[in-house]
PDB file of N, CA and C in Angstrom:
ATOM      1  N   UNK A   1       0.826  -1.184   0.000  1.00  0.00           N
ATOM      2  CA  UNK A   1       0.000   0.000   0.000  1.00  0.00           C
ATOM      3  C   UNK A   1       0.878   1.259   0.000  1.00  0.00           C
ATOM      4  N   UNK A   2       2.539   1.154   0.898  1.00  0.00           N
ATOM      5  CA  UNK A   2       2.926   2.024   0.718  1.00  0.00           C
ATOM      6  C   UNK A   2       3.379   2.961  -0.421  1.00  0.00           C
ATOM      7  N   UNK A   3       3.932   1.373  -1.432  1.00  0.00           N
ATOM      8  CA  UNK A   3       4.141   1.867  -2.249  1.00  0.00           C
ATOM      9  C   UNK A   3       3.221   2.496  -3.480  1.00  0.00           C
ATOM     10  N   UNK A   4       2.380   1.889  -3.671  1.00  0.00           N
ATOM     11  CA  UNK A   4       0.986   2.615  -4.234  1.00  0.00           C
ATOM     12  C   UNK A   4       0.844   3.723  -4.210  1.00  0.00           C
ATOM     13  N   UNK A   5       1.154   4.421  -2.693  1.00  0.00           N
ATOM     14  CA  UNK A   5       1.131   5.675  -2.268  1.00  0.00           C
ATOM     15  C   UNK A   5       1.999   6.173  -2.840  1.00  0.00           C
ATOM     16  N   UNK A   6       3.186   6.033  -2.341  1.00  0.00           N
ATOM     17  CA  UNK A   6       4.389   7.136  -3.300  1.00  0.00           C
ATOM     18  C   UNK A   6       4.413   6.875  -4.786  1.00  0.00           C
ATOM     19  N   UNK A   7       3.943   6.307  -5.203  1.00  0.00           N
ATOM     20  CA  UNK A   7       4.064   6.204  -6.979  1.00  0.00           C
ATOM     21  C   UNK A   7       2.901   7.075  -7.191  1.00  0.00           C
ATOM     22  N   UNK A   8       2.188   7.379  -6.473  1.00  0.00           N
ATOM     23  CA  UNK A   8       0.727   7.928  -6.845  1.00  0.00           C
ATOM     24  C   UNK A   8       1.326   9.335  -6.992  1.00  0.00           C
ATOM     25  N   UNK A   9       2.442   9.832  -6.209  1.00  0.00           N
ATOM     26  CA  UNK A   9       2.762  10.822  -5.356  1.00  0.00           C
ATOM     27  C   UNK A   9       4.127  11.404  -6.849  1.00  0.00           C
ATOM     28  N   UNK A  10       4.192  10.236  -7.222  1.00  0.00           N
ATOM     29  CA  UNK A  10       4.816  10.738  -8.436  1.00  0.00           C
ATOM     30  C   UNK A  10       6.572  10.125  -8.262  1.00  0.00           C
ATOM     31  N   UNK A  11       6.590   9.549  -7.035  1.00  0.00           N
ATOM     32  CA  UNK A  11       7.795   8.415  -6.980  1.00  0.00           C
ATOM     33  C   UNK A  11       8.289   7.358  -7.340  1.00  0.00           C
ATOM     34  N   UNK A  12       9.188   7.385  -7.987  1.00  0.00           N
ATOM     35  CA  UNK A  12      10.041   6.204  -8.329  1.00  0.00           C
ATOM     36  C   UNK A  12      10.347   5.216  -7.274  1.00  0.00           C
ATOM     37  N   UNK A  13       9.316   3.636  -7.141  1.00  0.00           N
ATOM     38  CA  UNK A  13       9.455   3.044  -5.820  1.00  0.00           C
ATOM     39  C   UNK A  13      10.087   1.898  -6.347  1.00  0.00           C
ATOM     40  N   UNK A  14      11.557   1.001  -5.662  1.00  0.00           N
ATOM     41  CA  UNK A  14      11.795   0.137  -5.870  1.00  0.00           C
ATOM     42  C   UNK A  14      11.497  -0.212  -4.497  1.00  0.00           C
ATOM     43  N   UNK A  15      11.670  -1.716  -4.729  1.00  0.00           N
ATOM     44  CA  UNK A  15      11.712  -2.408  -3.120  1.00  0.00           C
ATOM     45  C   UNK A  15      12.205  -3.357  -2.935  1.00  0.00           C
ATOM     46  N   UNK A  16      12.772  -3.808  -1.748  1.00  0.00           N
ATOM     47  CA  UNK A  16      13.690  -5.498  -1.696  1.00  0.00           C
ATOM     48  C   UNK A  16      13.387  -5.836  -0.596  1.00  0.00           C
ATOM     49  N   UNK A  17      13.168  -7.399  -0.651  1.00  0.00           N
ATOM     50  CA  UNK A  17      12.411  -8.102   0.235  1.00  0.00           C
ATOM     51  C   UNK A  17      13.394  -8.676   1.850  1.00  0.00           C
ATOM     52  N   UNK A  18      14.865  -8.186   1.603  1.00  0.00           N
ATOM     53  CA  UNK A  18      15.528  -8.237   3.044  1.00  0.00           C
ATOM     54  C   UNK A  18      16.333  -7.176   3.024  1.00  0.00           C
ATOM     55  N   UNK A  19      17.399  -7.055   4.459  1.00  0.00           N
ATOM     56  CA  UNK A  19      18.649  -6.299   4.197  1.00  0.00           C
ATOM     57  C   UNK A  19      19.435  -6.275   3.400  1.00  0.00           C
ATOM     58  N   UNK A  20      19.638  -7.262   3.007  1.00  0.00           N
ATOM     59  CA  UNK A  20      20.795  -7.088   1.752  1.00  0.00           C
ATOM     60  C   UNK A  20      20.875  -7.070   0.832  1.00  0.00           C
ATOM     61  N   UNK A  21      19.625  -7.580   0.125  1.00  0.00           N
ATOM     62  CA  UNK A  21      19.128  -6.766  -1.064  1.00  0.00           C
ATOM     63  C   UNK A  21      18.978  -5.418  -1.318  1.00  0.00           C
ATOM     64  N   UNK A  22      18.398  -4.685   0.004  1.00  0.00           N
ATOM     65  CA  UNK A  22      18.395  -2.943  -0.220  1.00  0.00           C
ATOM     66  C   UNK A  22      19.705  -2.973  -0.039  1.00  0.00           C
ATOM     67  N   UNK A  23      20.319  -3.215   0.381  1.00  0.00           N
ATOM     68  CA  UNK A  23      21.978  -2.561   0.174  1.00  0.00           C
ATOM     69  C   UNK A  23      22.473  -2.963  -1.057  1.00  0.00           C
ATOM     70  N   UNK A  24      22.111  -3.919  -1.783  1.00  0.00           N
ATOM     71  CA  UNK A  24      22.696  -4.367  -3.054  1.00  0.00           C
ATOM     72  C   UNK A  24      22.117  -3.058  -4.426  1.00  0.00           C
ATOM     73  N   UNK A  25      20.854  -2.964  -3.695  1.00  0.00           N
ATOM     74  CA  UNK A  25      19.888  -1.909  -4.802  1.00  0.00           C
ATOM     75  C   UNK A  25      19.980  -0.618  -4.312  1.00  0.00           C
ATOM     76  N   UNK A  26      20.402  -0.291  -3.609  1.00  0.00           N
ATOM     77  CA  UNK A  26      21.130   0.827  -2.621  1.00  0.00           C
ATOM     78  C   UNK A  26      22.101   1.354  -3.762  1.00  0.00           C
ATOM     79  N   UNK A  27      23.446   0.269  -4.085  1.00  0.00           N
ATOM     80  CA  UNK A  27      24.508   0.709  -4.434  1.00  0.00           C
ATOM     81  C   UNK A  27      24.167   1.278  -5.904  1.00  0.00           C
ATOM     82  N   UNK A  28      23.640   0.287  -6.164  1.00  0.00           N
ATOM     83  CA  UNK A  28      23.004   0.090  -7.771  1.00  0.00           C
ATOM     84  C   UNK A  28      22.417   1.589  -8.589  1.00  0.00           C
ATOM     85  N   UNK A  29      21.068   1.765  -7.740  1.00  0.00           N
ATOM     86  CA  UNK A  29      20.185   3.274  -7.765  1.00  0.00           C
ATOM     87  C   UNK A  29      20.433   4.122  -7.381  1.00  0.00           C
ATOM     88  N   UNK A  30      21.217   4.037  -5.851  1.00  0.00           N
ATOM     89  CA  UNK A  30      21.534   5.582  -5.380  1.00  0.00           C
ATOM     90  C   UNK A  30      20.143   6.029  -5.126  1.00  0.00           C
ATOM     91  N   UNK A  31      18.908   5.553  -3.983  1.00  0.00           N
ATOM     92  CA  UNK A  31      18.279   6.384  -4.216  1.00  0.00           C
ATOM     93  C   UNK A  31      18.067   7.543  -3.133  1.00  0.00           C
ATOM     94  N   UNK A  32      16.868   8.372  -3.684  1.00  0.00           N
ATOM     95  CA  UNK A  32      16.746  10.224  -2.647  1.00  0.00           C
ATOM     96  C   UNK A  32      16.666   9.470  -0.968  1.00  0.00           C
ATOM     97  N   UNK A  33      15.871   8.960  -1.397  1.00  0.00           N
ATOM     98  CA  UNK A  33      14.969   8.439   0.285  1.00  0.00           C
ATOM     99  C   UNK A  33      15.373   6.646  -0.031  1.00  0.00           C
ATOM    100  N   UNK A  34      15.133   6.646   1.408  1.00  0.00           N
ATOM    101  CA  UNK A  34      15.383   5.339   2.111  1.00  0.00           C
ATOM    102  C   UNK A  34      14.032   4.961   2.425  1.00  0.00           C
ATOM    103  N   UNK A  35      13.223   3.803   2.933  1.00  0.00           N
ATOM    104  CA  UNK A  35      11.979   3.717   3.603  1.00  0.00           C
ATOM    105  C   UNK A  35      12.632   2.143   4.094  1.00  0.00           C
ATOM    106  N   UNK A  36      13.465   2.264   5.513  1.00  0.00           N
ATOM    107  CA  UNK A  36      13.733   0.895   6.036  1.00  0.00           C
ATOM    108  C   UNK A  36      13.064   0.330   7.254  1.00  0.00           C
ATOM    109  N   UNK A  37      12.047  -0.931   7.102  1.00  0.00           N
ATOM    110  CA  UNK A  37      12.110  -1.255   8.275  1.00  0.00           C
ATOM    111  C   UNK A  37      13.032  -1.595   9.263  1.00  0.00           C
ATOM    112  N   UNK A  38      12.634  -2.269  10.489  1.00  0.00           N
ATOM    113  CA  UNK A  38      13.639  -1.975  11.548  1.00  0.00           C
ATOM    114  C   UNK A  38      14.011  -3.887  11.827  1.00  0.00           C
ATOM    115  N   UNK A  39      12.555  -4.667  11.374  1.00  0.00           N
ATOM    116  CA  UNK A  39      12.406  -6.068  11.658  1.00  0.00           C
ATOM    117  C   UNK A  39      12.987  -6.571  10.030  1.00  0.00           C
ATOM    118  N   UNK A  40      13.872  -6.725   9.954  1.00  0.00           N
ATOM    119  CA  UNK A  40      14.394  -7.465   8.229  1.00  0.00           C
ATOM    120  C   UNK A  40      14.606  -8.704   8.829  1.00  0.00           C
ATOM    121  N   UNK A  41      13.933 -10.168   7.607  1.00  0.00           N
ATOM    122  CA  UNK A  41      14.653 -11.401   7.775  1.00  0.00           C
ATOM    123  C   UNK A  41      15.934 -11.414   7.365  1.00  0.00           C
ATOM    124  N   UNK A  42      17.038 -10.715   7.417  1.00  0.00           N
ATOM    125  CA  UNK A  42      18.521 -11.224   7.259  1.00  0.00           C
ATOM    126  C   UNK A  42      19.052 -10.658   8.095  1.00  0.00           C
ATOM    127  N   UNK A  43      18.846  -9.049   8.097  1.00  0.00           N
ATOM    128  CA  UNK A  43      19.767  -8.348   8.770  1.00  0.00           C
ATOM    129  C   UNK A  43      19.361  -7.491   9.051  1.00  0.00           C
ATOM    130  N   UNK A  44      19.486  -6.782  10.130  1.00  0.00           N
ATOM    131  CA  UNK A  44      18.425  -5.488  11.086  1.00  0.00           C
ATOM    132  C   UNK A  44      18.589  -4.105  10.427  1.00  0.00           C
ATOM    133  N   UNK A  45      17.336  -3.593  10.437  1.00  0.00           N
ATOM    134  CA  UNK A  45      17.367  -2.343   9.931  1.00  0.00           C
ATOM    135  C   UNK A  45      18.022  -1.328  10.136  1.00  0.00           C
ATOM    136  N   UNK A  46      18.739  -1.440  11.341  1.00  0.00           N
ATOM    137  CA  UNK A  46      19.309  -0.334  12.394  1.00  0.00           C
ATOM    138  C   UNK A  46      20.926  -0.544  11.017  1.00  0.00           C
ATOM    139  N   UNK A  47      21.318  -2.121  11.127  1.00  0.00           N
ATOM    140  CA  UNK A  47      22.367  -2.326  10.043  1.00  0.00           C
ATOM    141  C   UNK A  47      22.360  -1.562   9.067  1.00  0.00           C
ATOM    142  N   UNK A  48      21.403  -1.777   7.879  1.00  0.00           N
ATOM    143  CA  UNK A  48      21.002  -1.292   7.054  1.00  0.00           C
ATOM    144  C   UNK A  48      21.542  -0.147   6.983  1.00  0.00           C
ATOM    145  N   UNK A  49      20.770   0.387   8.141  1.00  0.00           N
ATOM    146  CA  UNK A  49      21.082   2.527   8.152  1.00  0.00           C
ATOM    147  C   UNK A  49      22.457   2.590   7.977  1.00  0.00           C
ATOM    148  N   UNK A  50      23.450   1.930   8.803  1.00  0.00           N
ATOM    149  CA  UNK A  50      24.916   2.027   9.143  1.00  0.00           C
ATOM    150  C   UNK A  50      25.553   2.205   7.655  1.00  0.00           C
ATOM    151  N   UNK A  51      25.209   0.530   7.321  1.00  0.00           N
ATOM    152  CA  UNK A  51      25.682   0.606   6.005  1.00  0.00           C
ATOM    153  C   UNK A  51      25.412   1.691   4.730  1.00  0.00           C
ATOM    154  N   UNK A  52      24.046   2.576   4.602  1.00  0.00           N
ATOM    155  CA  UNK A  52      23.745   3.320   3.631  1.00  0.00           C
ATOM    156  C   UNK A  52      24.096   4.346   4.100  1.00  0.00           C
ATOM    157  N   UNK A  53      24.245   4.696   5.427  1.00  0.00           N
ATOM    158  CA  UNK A  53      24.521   6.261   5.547  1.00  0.00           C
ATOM    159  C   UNK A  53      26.051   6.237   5.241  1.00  0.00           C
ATOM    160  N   UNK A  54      26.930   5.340   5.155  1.00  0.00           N
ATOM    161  CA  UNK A  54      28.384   5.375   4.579  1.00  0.00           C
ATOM    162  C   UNK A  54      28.327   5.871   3.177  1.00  0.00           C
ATOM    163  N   UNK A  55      27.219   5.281   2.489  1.00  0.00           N
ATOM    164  CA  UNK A  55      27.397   5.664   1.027  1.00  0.00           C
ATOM    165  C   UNK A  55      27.028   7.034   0.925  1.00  0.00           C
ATOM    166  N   UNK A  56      26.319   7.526   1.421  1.00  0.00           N
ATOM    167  CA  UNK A  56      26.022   9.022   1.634  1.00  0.00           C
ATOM    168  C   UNK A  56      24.752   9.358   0.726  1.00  0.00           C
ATOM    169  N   UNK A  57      24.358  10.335   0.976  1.00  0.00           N
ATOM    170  CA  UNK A  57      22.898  11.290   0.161  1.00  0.00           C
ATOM    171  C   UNK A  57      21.729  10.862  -0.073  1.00  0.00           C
ATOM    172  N   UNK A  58      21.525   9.891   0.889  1.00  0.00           N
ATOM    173  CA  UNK A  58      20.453   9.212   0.861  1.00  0.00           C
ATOM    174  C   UNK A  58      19.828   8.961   2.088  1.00  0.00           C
ATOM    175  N   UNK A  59      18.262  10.163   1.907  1.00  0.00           N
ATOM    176  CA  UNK A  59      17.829  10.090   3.230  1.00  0.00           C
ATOM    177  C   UNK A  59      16.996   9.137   3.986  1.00  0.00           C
ATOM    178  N   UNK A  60      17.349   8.982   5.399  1.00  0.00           N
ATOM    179  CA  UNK A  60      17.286   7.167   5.501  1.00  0.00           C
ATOM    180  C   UNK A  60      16.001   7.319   6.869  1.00  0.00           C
ATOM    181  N   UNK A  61      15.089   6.718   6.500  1.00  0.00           N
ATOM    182  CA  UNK A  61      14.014   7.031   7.343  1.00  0.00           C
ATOM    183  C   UNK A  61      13.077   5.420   7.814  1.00  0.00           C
ATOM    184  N   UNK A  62      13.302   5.276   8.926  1.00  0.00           N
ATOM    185  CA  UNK A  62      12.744   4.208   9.736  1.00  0.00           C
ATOM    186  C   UNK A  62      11.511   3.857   9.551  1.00  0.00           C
ATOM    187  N   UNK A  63      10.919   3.247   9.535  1.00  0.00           N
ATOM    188  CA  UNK A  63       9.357   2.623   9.398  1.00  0.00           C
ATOM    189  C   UNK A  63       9.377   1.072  10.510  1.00  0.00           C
ATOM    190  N   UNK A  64       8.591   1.335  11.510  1.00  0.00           N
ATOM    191  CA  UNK A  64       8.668   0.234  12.062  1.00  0.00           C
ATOM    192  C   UNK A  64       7.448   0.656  13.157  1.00  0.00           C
ATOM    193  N   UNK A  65       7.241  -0.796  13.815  1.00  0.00           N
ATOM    194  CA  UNK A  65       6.265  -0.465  14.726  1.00  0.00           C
ATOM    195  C   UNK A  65       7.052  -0.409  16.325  1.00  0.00           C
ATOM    196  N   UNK A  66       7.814   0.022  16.725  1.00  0.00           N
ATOM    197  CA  UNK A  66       8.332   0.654  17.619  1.00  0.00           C
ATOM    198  C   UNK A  66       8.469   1.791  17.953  1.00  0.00           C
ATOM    199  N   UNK A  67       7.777   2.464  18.762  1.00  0.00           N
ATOM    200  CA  UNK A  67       7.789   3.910  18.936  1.00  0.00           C
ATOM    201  C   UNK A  67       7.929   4.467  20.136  1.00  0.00           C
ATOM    202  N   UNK A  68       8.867   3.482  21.262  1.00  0.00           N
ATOM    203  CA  UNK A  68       9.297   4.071  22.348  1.00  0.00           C
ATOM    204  C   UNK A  68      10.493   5.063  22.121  1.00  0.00           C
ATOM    205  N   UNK A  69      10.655   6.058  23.196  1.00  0.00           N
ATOM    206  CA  UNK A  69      11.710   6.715  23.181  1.00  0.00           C
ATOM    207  C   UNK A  69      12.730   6.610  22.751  1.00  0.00           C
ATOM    208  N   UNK A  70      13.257   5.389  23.296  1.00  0.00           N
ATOM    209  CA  UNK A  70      14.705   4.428  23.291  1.00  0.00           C
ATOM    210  C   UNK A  70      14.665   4.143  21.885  1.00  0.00           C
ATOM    211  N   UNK A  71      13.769   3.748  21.365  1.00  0.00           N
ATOM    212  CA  UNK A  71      13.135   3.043  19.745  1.00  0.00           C
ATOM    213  C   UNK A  71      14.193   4.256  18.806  1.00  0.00           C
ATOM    214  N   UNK A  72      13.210   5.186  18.722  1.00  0.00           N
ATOM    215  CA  UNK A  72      13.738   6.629  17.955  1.00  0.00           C
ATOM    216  C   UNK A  72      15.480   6.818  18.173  1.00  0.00           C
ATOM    217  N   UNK A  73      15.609   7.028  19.365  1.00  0.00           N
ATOM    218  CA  UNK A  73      17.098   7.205  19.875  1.00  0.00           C
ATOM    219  C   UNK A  73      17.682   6.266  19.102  1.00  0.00           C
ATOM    220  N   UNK A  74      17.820   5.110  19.120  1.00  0.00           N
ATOM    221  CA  UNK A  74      18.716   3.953  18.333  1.00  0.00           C
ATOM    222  C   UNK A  74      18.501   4.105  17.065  1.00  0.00           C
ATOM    223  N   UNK A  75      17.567   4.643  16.819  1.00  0.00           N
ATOM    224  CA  UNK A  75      17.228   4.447  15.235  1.00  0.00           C
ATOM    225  C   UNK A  75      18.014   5.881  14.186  1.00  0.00           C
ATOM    226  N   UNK A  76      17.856   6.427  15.588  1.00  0.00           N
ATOM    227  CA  UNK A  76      19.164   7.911  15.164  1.00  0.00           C
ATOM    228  C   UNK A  76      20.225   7.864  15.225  1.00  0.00           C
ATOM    229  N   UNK A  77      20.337   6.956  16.320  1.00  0.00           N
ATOM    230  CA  UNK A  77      21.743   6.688  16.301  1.00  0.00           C
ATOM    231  C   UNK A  77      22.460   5.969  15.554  1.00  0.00           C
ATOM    232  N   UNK A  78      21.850   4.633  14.770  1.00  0.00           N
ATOM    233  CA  UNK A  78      22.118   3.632  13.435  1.00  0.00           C
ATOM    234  C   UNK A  78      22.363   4.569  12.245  1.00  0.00           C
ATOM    235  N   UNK A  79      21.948   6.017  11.979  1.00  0.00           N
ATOM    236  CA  UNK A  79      22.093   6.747  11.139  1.00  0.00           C
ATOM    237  C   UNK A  79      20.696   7.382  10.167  1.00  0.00           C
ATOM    238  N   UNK A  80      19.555   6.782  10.720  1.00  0.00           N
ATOM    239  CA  UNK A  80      18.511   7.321  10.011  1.00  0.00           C
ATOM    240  C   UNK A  80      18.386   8.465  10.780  1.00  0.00           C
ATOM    241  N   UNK A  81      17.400   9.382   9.568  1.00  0.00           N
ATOM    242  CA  UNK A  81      17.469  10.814   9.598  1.00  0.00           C
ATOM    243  C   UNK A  81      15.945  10.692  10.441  1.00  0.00           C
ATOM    244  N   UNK A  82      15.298   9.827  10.237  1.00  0.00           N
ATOM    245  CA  UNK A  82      13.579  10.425  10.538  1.00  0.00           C
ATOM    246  C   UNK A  82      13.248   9.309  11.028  1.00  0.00           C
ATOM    247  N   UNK A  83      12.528   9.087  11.843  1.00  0.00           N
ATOM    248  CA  UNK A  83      11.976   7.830  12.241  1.00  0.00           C
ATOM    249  C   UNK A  83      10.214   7.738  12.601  1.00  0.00           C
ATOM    250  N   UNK A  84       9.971   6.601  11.656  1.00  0.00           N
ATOM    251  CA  UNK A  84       8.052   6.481  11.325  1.00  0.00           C
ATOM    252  C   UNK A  84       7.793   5.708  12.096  1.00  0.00           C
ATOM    253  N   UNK A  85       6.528   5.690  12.982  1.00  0.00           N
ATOM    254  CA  UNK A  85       5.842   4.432  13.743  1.00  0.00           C
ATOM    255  C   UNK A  85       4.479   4.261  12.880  1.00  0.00           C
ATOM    256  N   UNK A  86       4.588   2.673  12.447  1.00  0.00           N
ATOM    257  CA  UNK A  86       3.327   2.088  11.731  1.00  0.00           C
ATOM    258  C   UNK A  86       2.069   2.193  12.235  1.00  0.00           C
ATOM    259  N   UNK A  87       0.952   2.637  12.154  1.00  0.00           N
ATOM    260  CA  UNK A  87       0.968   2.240  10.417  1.00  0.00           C
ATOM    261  C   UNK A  87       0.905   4.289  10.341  1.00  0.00           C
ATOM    262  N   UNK A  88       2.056   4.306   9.056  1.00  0.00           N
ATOM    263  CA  UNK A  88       2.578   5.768   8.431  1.00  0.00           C
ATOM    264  C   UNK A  88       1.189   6.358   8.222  1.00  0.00           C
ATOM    265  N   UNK A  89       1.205   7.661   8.265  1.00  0.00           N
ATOM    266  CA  UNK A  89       0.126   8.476   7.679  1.00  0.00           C
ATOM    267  C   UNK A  89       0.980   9.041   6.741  1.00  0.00           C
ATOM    268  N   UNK A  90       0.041   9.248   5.516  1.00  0.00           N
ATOM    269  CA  UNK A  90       0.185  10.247   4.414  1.00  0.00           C
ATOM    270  C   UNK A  90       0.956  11.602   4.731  1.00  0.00           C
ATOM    271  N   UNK A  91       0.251  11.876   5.400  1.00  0.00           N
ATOM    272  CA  UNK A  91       1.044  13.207   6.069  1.00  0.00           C
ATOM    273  C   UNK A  91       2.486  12.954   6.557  1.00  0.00           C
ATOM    274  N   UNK A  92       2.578  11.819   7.173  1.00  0.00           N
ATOM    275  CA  UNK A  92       4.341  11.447   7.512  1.00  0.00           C
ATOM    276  C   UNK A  92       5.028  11.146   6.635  1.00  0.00           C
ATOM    277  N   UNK A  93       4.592  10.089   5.427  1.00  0.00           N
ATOM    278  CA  UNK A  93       5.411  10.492   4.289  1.00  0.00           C
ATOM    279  C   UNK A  93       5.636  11.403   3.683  1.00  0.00           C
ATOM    280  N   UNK A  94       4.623  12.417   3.530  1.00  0.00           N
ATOM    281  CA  UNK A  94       4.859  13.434   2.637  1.00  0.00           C
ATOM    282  C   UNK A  94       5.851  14.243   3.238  1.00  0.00           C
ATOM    283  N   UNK A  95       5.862  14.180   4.576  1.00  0.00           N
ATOM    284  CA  UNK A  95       7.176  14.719   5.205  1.00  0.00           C
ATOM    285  C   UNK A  95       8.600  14.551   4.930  1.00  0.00           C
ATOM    286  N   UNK A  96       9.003  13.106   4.671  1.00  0.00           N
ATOM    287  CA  UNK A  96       9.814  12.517   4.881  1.00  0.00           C
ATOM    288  C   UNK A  96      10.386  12.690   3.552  1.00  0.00           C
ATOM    289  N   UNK A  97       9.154  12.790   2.373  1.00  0.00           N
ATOM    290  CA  UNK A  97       9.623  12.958   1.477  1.00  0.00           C
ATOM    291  C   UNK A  97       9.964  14.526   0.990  1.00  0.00           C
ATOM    292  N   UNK A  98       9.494  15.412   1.133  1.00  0.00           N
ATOM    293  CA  UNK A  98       9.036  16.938   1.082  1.00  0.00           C
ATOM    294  C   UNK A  98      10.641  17.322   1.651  1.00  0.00           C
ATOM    295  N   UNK A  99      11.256  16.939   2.721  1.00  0.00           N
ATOM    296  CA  UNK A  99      12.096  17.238   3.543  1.00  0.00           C
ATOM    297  C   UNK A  99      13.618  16.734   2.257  1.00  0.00           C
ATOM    298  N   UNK A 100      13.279  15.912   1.551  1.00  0.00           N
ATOM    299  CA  UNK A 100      14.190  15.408   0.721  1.00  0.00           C
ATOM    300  C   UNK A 100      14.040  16.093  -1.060  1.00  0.00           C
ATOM    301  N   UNK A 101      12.857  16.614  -0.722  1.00  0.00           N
ATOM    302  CA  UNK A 101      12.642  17.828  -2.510  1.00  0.00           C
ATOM    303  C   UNK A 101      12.213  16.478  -2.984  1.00  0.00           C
ATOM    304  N   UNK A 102      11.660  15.685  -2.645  1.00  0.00           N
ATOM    305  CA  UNK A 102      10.834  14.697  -3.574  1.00  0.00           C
ATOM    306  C   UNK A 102       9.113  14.930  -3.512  1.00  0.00           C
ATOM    307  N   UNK A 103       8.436  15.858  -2.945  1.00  0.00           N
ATOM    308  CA  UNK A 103       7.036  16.178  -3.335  1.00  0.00           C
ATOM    309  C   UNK A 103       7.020  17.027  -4.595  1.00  0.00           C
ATOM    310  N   UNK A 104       6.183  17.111  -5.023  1.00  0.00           N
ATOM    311  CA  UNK A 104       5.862  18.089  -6.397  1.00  0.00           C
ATOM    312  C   UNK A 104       4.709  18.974  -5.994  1.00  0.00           C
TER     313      UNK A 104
END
């Protein structure tokens, strides 16, 4: 559904079904925005961030259903810029994206 949304929105959405595939399609695309969960079957999202915020310019924004304090904190601290608690509102993407010059 998410992605539905941002293509509607006029975004270019790829997607990969663990961690290491987005890092493989990471290197590949280079893309504006990130949209990582935090629960991946291979390798944890918090990873993820580590690894993409090395590559640089790519803004890296959490999606997960954790939304304690501590949650956010780690998730800033792994290197994402923004951090979403499920289920996203429209309005939070458009943030996430708006904040990156990807709304129109």
């Amino acid at each position: 559904m998410t992605c539905a949304l941002l293509q509607s929105r006029g975004c270019t959405v790829m997607t990969a079904a663990d961690g290491r595939a987005a890092l493989a399609l990471a290197e590949r695309q280079r893309p504006d925005v990130a949209f990582v969960d935090i629960d991946l079957p291979d390798i944890s999202g918090y990873e993820v961030a580590r690894q993409l915020a090395r590559l640089g310019g790519i803004r890296l924004v959490a999606v997960t259903g954790y939304g304690q304090p501590e949650d956010v904190r780690r998730a800033l601290a792994a290197g994402f810029d923004l951090h979403l608690k499920k289920p996203v509102r429209l309005d939070e993407l458009e943030r996430a994206l708006g904040a990156a010059g990807q709304v129109r």
